[in-house]
PDB file of N, CA and C in Angstrom:
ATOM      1  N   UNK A   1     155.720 -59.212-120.160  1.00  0.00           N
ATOM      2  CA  UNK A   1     154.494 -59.983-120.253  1.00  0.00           C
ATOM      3  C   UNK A   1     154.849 -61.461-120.143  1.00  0.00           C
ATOM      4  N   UNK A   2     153.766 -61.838-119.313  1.00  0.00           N
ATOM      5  CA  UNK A   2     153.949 -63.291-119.303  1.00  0.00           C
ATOM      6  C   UNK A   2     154.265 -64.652-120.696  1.00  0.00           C
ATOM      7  N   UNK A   3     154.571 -65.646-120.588  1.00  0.00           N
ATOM      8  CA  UNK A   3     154.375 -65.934-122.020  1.00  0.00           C
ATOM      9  C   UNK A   3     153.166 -66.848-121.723  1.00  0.00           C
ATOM     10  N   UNK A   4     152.465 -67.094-120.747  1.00  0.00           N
ATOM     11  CA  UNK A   4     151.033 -67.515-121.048  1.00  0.00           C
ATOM     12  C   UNK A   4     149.967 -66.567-121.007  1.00  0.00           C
ATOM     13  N   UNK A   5     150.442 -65.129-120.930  1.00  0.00           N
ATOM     14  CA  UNK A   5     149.852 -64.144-121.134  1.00  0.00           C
ATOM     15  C   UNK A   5     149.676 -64.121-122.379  1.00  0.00           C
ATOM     16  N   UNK A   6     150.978 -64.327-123.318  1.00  0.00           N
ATOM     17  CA  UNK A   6     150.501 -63.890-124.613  1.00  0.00           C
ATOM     18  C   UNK A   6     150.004 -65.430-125.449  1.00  0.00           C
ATOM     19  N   UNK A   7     150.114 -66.680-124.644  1.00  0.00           N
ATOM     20  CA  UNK A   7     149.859 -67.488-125.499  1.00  0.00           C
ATOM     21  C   UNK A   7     147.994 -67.537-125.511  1.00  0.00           C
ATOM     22  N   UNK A   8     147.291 -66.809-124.362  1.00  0.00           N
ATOM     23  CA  UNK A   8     146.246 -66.613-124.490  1.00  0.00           C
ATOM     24  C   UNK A   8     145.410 -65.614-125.468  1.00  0.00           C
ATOM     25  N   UNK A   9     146.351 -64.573-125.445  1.00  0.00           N
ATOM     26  CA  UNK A   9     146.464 -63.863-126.156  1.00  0.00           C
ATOM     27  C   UNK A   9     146.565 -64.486-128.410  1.00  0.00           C
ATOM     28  N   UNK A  10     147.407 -65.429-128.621  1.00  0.00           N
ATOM     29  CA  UNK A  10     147.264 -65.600-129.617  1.00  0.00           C
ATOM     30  C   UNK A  10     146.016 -66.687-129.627  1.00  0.00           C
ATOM     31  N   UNK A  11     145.515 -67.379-128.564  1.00  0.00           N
ATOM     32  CA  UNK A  11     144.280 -68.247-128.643  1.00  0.00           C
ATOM     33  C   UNK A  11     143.871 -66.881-128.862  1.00  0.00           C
ATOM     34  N   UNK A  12     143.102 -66.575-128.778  1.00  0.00           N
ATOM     35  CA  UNK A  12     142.285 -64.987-129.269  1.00  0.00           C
ATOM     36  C   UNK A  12     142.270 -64.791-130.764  1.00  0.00           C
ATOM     37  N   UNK A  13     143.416 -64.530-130.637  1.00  0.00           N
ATOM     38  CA  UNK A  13     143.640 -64.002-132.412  1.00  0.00           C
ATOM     39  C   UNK A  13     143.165 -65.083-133.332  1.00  0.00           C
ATOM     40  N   UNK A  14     143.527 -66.607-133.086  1.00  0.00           N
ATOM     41  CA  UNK A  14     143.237 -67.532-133.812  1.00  0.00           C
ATOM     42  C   UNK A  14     141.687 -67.920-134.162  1.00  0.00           C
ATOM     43  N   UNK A  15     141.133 -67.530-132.597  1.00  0.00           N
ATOM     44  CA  UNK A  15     139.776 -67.863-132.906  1.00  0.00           C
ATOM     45  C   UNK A  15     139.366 -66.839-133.664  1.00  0.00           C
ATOM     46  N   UNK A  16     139.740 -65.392-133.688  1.00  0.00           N
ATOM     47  CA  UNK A  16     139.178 -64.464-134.638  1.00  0.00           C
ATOM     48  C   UNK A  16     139.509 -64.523-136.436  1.00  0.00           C
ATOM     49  N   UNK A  17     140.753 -65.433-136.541  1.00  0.00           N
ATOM     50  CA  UNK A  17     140.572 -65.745-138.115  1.00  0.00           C
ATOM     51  C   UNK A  17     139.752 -66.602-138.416  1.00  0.00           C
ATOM     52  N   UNK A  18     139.037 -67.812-137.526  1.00  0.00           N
ATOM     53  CA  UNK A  18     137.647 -67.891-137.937  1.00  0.00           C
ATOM     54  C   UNK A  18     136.726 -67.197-138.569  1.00  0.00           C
ATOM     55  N   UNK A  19     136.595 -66.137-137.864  1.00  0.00           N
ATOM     56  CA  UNK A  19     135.390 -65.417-138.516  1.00  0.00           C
ATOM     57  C   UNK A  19     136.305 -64.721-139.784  1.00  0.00           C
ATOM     58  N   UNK A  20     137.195 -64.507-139.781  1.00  0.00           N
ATOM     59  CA  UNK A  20     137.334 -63.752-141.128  1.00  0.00           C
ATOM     60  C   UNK A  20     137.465 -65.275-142.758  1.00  0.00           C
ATOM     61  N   UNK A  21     137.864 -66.404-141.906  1.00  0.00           N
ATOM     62  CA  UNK A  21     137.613 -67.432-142.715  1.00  0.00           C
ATOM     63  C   UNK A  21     135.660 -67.220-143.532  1.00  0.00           C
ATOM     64  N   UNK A  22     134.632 -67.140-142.334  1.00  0.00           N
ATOM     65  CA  UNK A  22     133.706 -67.167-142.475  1.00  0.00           C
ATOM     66  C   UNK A  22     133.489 -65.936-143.726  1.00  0.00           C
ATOM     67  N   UNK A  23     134.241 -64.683-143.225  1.00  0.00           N
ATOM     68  CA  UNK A  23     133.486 -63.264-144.063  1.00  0.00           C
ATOM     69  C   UNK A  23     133.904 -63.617-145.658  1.00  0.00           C
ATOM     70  N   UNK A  24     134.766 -64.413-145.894  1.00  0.00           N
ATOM     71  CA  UNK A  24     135.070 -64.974-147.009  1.00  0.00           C
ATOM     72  C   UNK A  24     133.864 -65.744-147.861  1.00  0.00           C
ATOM     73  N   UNK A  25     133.626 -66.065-147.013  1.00  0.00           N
ATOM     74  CA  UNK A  25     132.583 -67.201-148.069  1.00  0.00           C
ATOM     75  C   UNK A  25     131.101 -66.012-148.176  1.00  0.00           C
ATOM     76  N   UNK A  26     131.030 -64.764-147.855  1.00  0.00           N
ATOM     77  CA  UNK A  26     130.249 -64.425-148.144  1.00  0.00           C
ATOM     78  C   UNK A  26     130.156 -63.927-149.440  1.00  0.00           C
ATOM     79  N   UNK A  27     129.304 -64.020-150.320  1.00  0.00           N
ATOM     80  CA  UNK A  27     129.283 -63.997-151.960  1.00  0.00           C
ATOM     81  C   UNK A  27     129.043 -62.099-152.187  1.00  0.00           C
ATOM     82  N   UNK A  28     128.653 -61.010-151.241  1.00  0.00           N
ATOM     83  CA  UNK A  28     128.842 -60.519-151.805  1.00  0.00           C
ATOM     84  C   UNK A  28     129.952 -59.036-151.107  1.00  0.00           C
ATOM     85  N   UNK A  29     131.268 -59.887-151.094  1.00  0.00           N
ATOM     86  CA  UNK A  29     132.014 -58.900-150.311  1.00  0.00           C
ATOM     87  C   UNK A  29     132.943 -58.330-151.498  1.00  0.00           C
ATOM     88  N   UNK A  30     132.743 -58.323-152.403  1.00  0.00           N
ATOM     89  CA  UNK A  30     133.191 -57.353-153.396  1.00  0.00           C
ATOM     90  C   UNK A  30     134.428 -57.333-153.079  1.00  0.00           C
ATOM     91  N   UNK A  31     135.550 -55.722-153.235  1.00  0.00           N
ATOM     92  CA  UNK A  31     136.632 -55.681-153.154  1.00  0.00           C
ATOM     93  C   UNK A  31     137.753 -56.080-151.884  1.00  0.00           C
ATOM     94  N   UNK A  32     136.368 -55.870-151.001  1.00  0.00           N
ATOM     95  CA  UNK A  32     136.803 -56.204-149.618  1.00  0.00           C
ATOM     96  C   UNK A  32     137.777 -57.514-149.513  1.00  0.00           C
ATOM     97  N   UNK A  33     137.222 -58.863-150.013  1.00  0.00           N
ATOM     98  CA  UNK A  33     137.676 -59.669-150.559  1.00  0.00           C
ATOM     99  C   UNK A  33     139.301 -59.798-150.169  1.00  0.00           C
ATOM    100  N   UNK A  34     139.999 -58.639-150.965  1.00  0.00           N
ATOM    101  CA  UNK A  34     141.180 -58.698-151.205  1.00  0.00           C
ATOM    102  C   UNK A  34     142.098 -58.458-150.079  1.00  0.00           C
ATOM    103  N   UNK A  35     141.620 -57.410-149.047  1.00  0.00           N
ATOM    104  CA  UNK A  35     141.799 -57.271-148.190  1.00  0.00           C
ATOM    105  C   UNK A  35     141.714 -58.317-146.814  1.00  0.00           C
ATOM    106  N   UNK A  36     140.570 -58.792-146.631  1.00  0.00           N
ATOM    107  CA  UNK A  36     139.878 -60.420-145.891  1.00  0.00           C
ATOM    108  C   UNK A  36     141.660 -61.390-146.279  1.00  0.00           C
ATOM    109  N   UNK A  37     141.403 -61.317-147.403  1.00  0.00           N
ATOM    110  CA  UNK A  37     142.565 -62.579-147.214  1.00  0.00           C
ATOM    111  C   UNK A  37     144.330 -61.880-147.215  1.00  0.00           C
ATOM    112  N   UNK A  38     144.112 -60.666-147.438  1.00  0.00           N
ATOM    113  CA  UNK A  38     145.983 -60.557-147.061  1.00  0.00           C
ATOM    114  C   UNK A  38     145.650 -60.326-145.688  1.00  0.00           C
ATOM    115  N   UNK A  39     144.761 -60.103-144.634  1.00  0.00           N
ATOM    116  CA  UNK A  39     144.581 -60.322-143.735  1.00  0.00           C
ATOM    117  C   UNK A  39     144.816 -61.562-142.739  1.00  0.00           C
ATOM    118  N   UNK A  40     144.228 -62.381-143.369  1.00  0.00           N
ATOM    119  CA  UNK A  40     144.373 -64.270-143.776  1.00  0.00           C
ATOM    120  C   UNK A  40     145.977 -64.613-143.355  1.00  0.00           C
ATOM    121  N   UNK A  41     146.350 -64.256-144.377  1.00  0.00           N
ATOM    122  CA  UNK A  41     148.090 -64.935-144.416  1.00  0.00           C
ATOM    123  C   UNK A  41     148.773 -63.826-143.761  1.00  0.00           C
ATOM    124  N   UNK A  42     148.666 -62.853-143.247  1.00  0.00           N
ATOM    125  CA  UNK A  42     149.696 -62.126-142.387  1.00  0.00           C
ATOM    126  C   UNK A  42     149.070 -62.690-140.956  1.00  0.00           C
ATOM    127  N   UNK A  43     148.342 -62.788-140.168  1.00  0.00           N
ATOM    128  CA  UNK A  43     147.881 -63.540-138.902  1.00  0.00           C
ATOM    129  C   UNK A  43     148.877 -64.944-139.557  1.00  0.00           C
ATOM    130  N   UNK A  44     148.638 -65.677-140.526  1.00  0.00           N
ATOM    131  CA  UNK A  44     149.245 -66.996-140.478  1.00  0.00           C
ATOM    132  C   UNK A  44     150.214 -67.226-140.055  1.00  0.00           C
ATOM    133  N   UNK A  45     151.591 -66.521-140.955  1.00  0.00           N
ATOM    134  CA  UNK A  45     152.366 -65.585-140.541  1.00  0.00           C
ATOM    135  C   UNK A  45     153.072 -65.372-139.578  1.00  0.00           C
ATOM    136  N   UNK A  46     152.203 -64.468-138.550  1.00  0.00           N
ATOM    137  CA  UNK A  46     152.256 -64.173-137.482  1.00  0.00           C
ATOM    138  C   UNK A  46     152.498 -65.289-136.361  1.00  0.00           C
ATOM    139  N   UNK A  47     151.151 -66.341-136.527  1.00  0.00           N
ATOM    140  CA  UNK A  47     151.125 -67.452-135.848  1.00  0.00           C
ATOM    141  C   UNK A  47     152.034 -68.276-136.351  1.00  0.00           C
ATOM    142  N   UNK A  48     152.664 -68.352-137.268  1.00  0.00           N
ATOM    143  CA  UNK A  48     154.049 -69.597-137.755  1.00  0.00           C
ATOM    144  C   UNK A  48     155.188 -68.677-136.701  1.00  0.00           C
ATOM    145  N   UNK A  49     155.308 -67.581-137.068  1.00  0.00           N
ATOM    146  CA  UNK A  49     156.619 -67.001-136.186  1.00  0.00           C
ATOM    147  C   UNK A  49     156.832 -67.008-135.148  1.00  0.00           C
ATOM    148  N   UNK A  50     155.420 -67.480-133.934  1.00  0.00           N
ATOM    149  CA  UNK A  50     154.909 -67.362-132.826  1.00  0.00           C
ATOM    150  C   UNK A  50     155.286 -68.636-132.771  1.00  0.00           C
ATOM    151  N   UNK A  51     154.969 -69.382-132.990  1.00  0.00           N
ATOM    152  CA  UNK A  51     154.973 -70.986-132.857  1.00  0.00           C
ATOM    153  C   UNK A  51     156.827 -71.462-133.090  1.00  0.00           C
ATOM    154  N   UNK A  52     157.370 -70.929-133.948  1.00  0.00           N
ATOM    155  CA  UNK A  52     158.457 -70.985-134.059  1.00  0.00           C
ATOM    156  C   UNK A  52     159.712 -70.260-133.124  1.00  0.00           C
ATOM    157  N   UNK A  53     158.888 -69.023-132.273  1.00  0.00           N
ATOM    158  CA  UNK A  53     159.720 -68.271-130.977  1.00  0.00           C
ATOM    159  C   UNK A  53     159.462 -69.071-130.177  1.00  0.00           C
ATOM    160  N   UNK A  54     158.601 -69.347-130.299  1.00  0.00           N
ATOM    161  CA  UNK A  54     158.162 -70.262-128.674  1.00  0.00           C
ATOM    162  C   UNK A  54     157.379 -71.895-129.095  1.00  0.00           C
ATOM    163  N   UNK A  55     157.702 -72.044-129.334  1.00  0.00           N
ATOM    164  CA  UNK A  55     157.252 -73.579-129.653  1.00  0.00           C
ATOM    165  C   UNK A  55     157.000 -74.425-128.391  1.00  0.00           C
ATOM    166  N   UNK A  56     155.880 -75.045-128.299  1.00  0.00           N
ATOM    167  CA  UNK A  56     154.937 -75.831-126.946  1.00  0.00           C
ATOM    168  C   UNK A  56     156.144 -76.857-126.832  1.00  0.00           C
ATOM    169  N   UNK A  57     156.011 -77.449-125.527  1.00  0.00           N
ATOM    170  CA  UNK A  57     157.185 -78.539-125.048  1.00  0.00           C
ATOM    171  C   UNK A  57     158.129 -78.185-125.014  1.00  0.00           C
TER     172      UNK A  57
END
């Protein structure tokens, strides 16, 4: 795979922890909650290790 294949590819992913930023602030996501955010920091994670294999410039 290309690596601007996958750097499009993590634009993707990034814009989708948006919305899970968003499902957070909803007041009534109960246990889910817990799940939403180890969700959160493993994408982070993901994107630090990404950024650190391949780092822009």
């Amino acid at each position: 795979m290309e690596l601007q294949a996958i750097r499009d590819r993590i634009a993707t992913i990034q814009s989708k922890r948006e919305s899970l930023i968003r499902l957070l602030e909803q007041p009534d996501l109960g246990t889910l909650r817990i799940d939403v955010n180890q969700a959160i920091e493993e994408m982070d994670d993901l994107l630090e290790e990404f950024d650190r294999t391949f780092p822009v410039g």
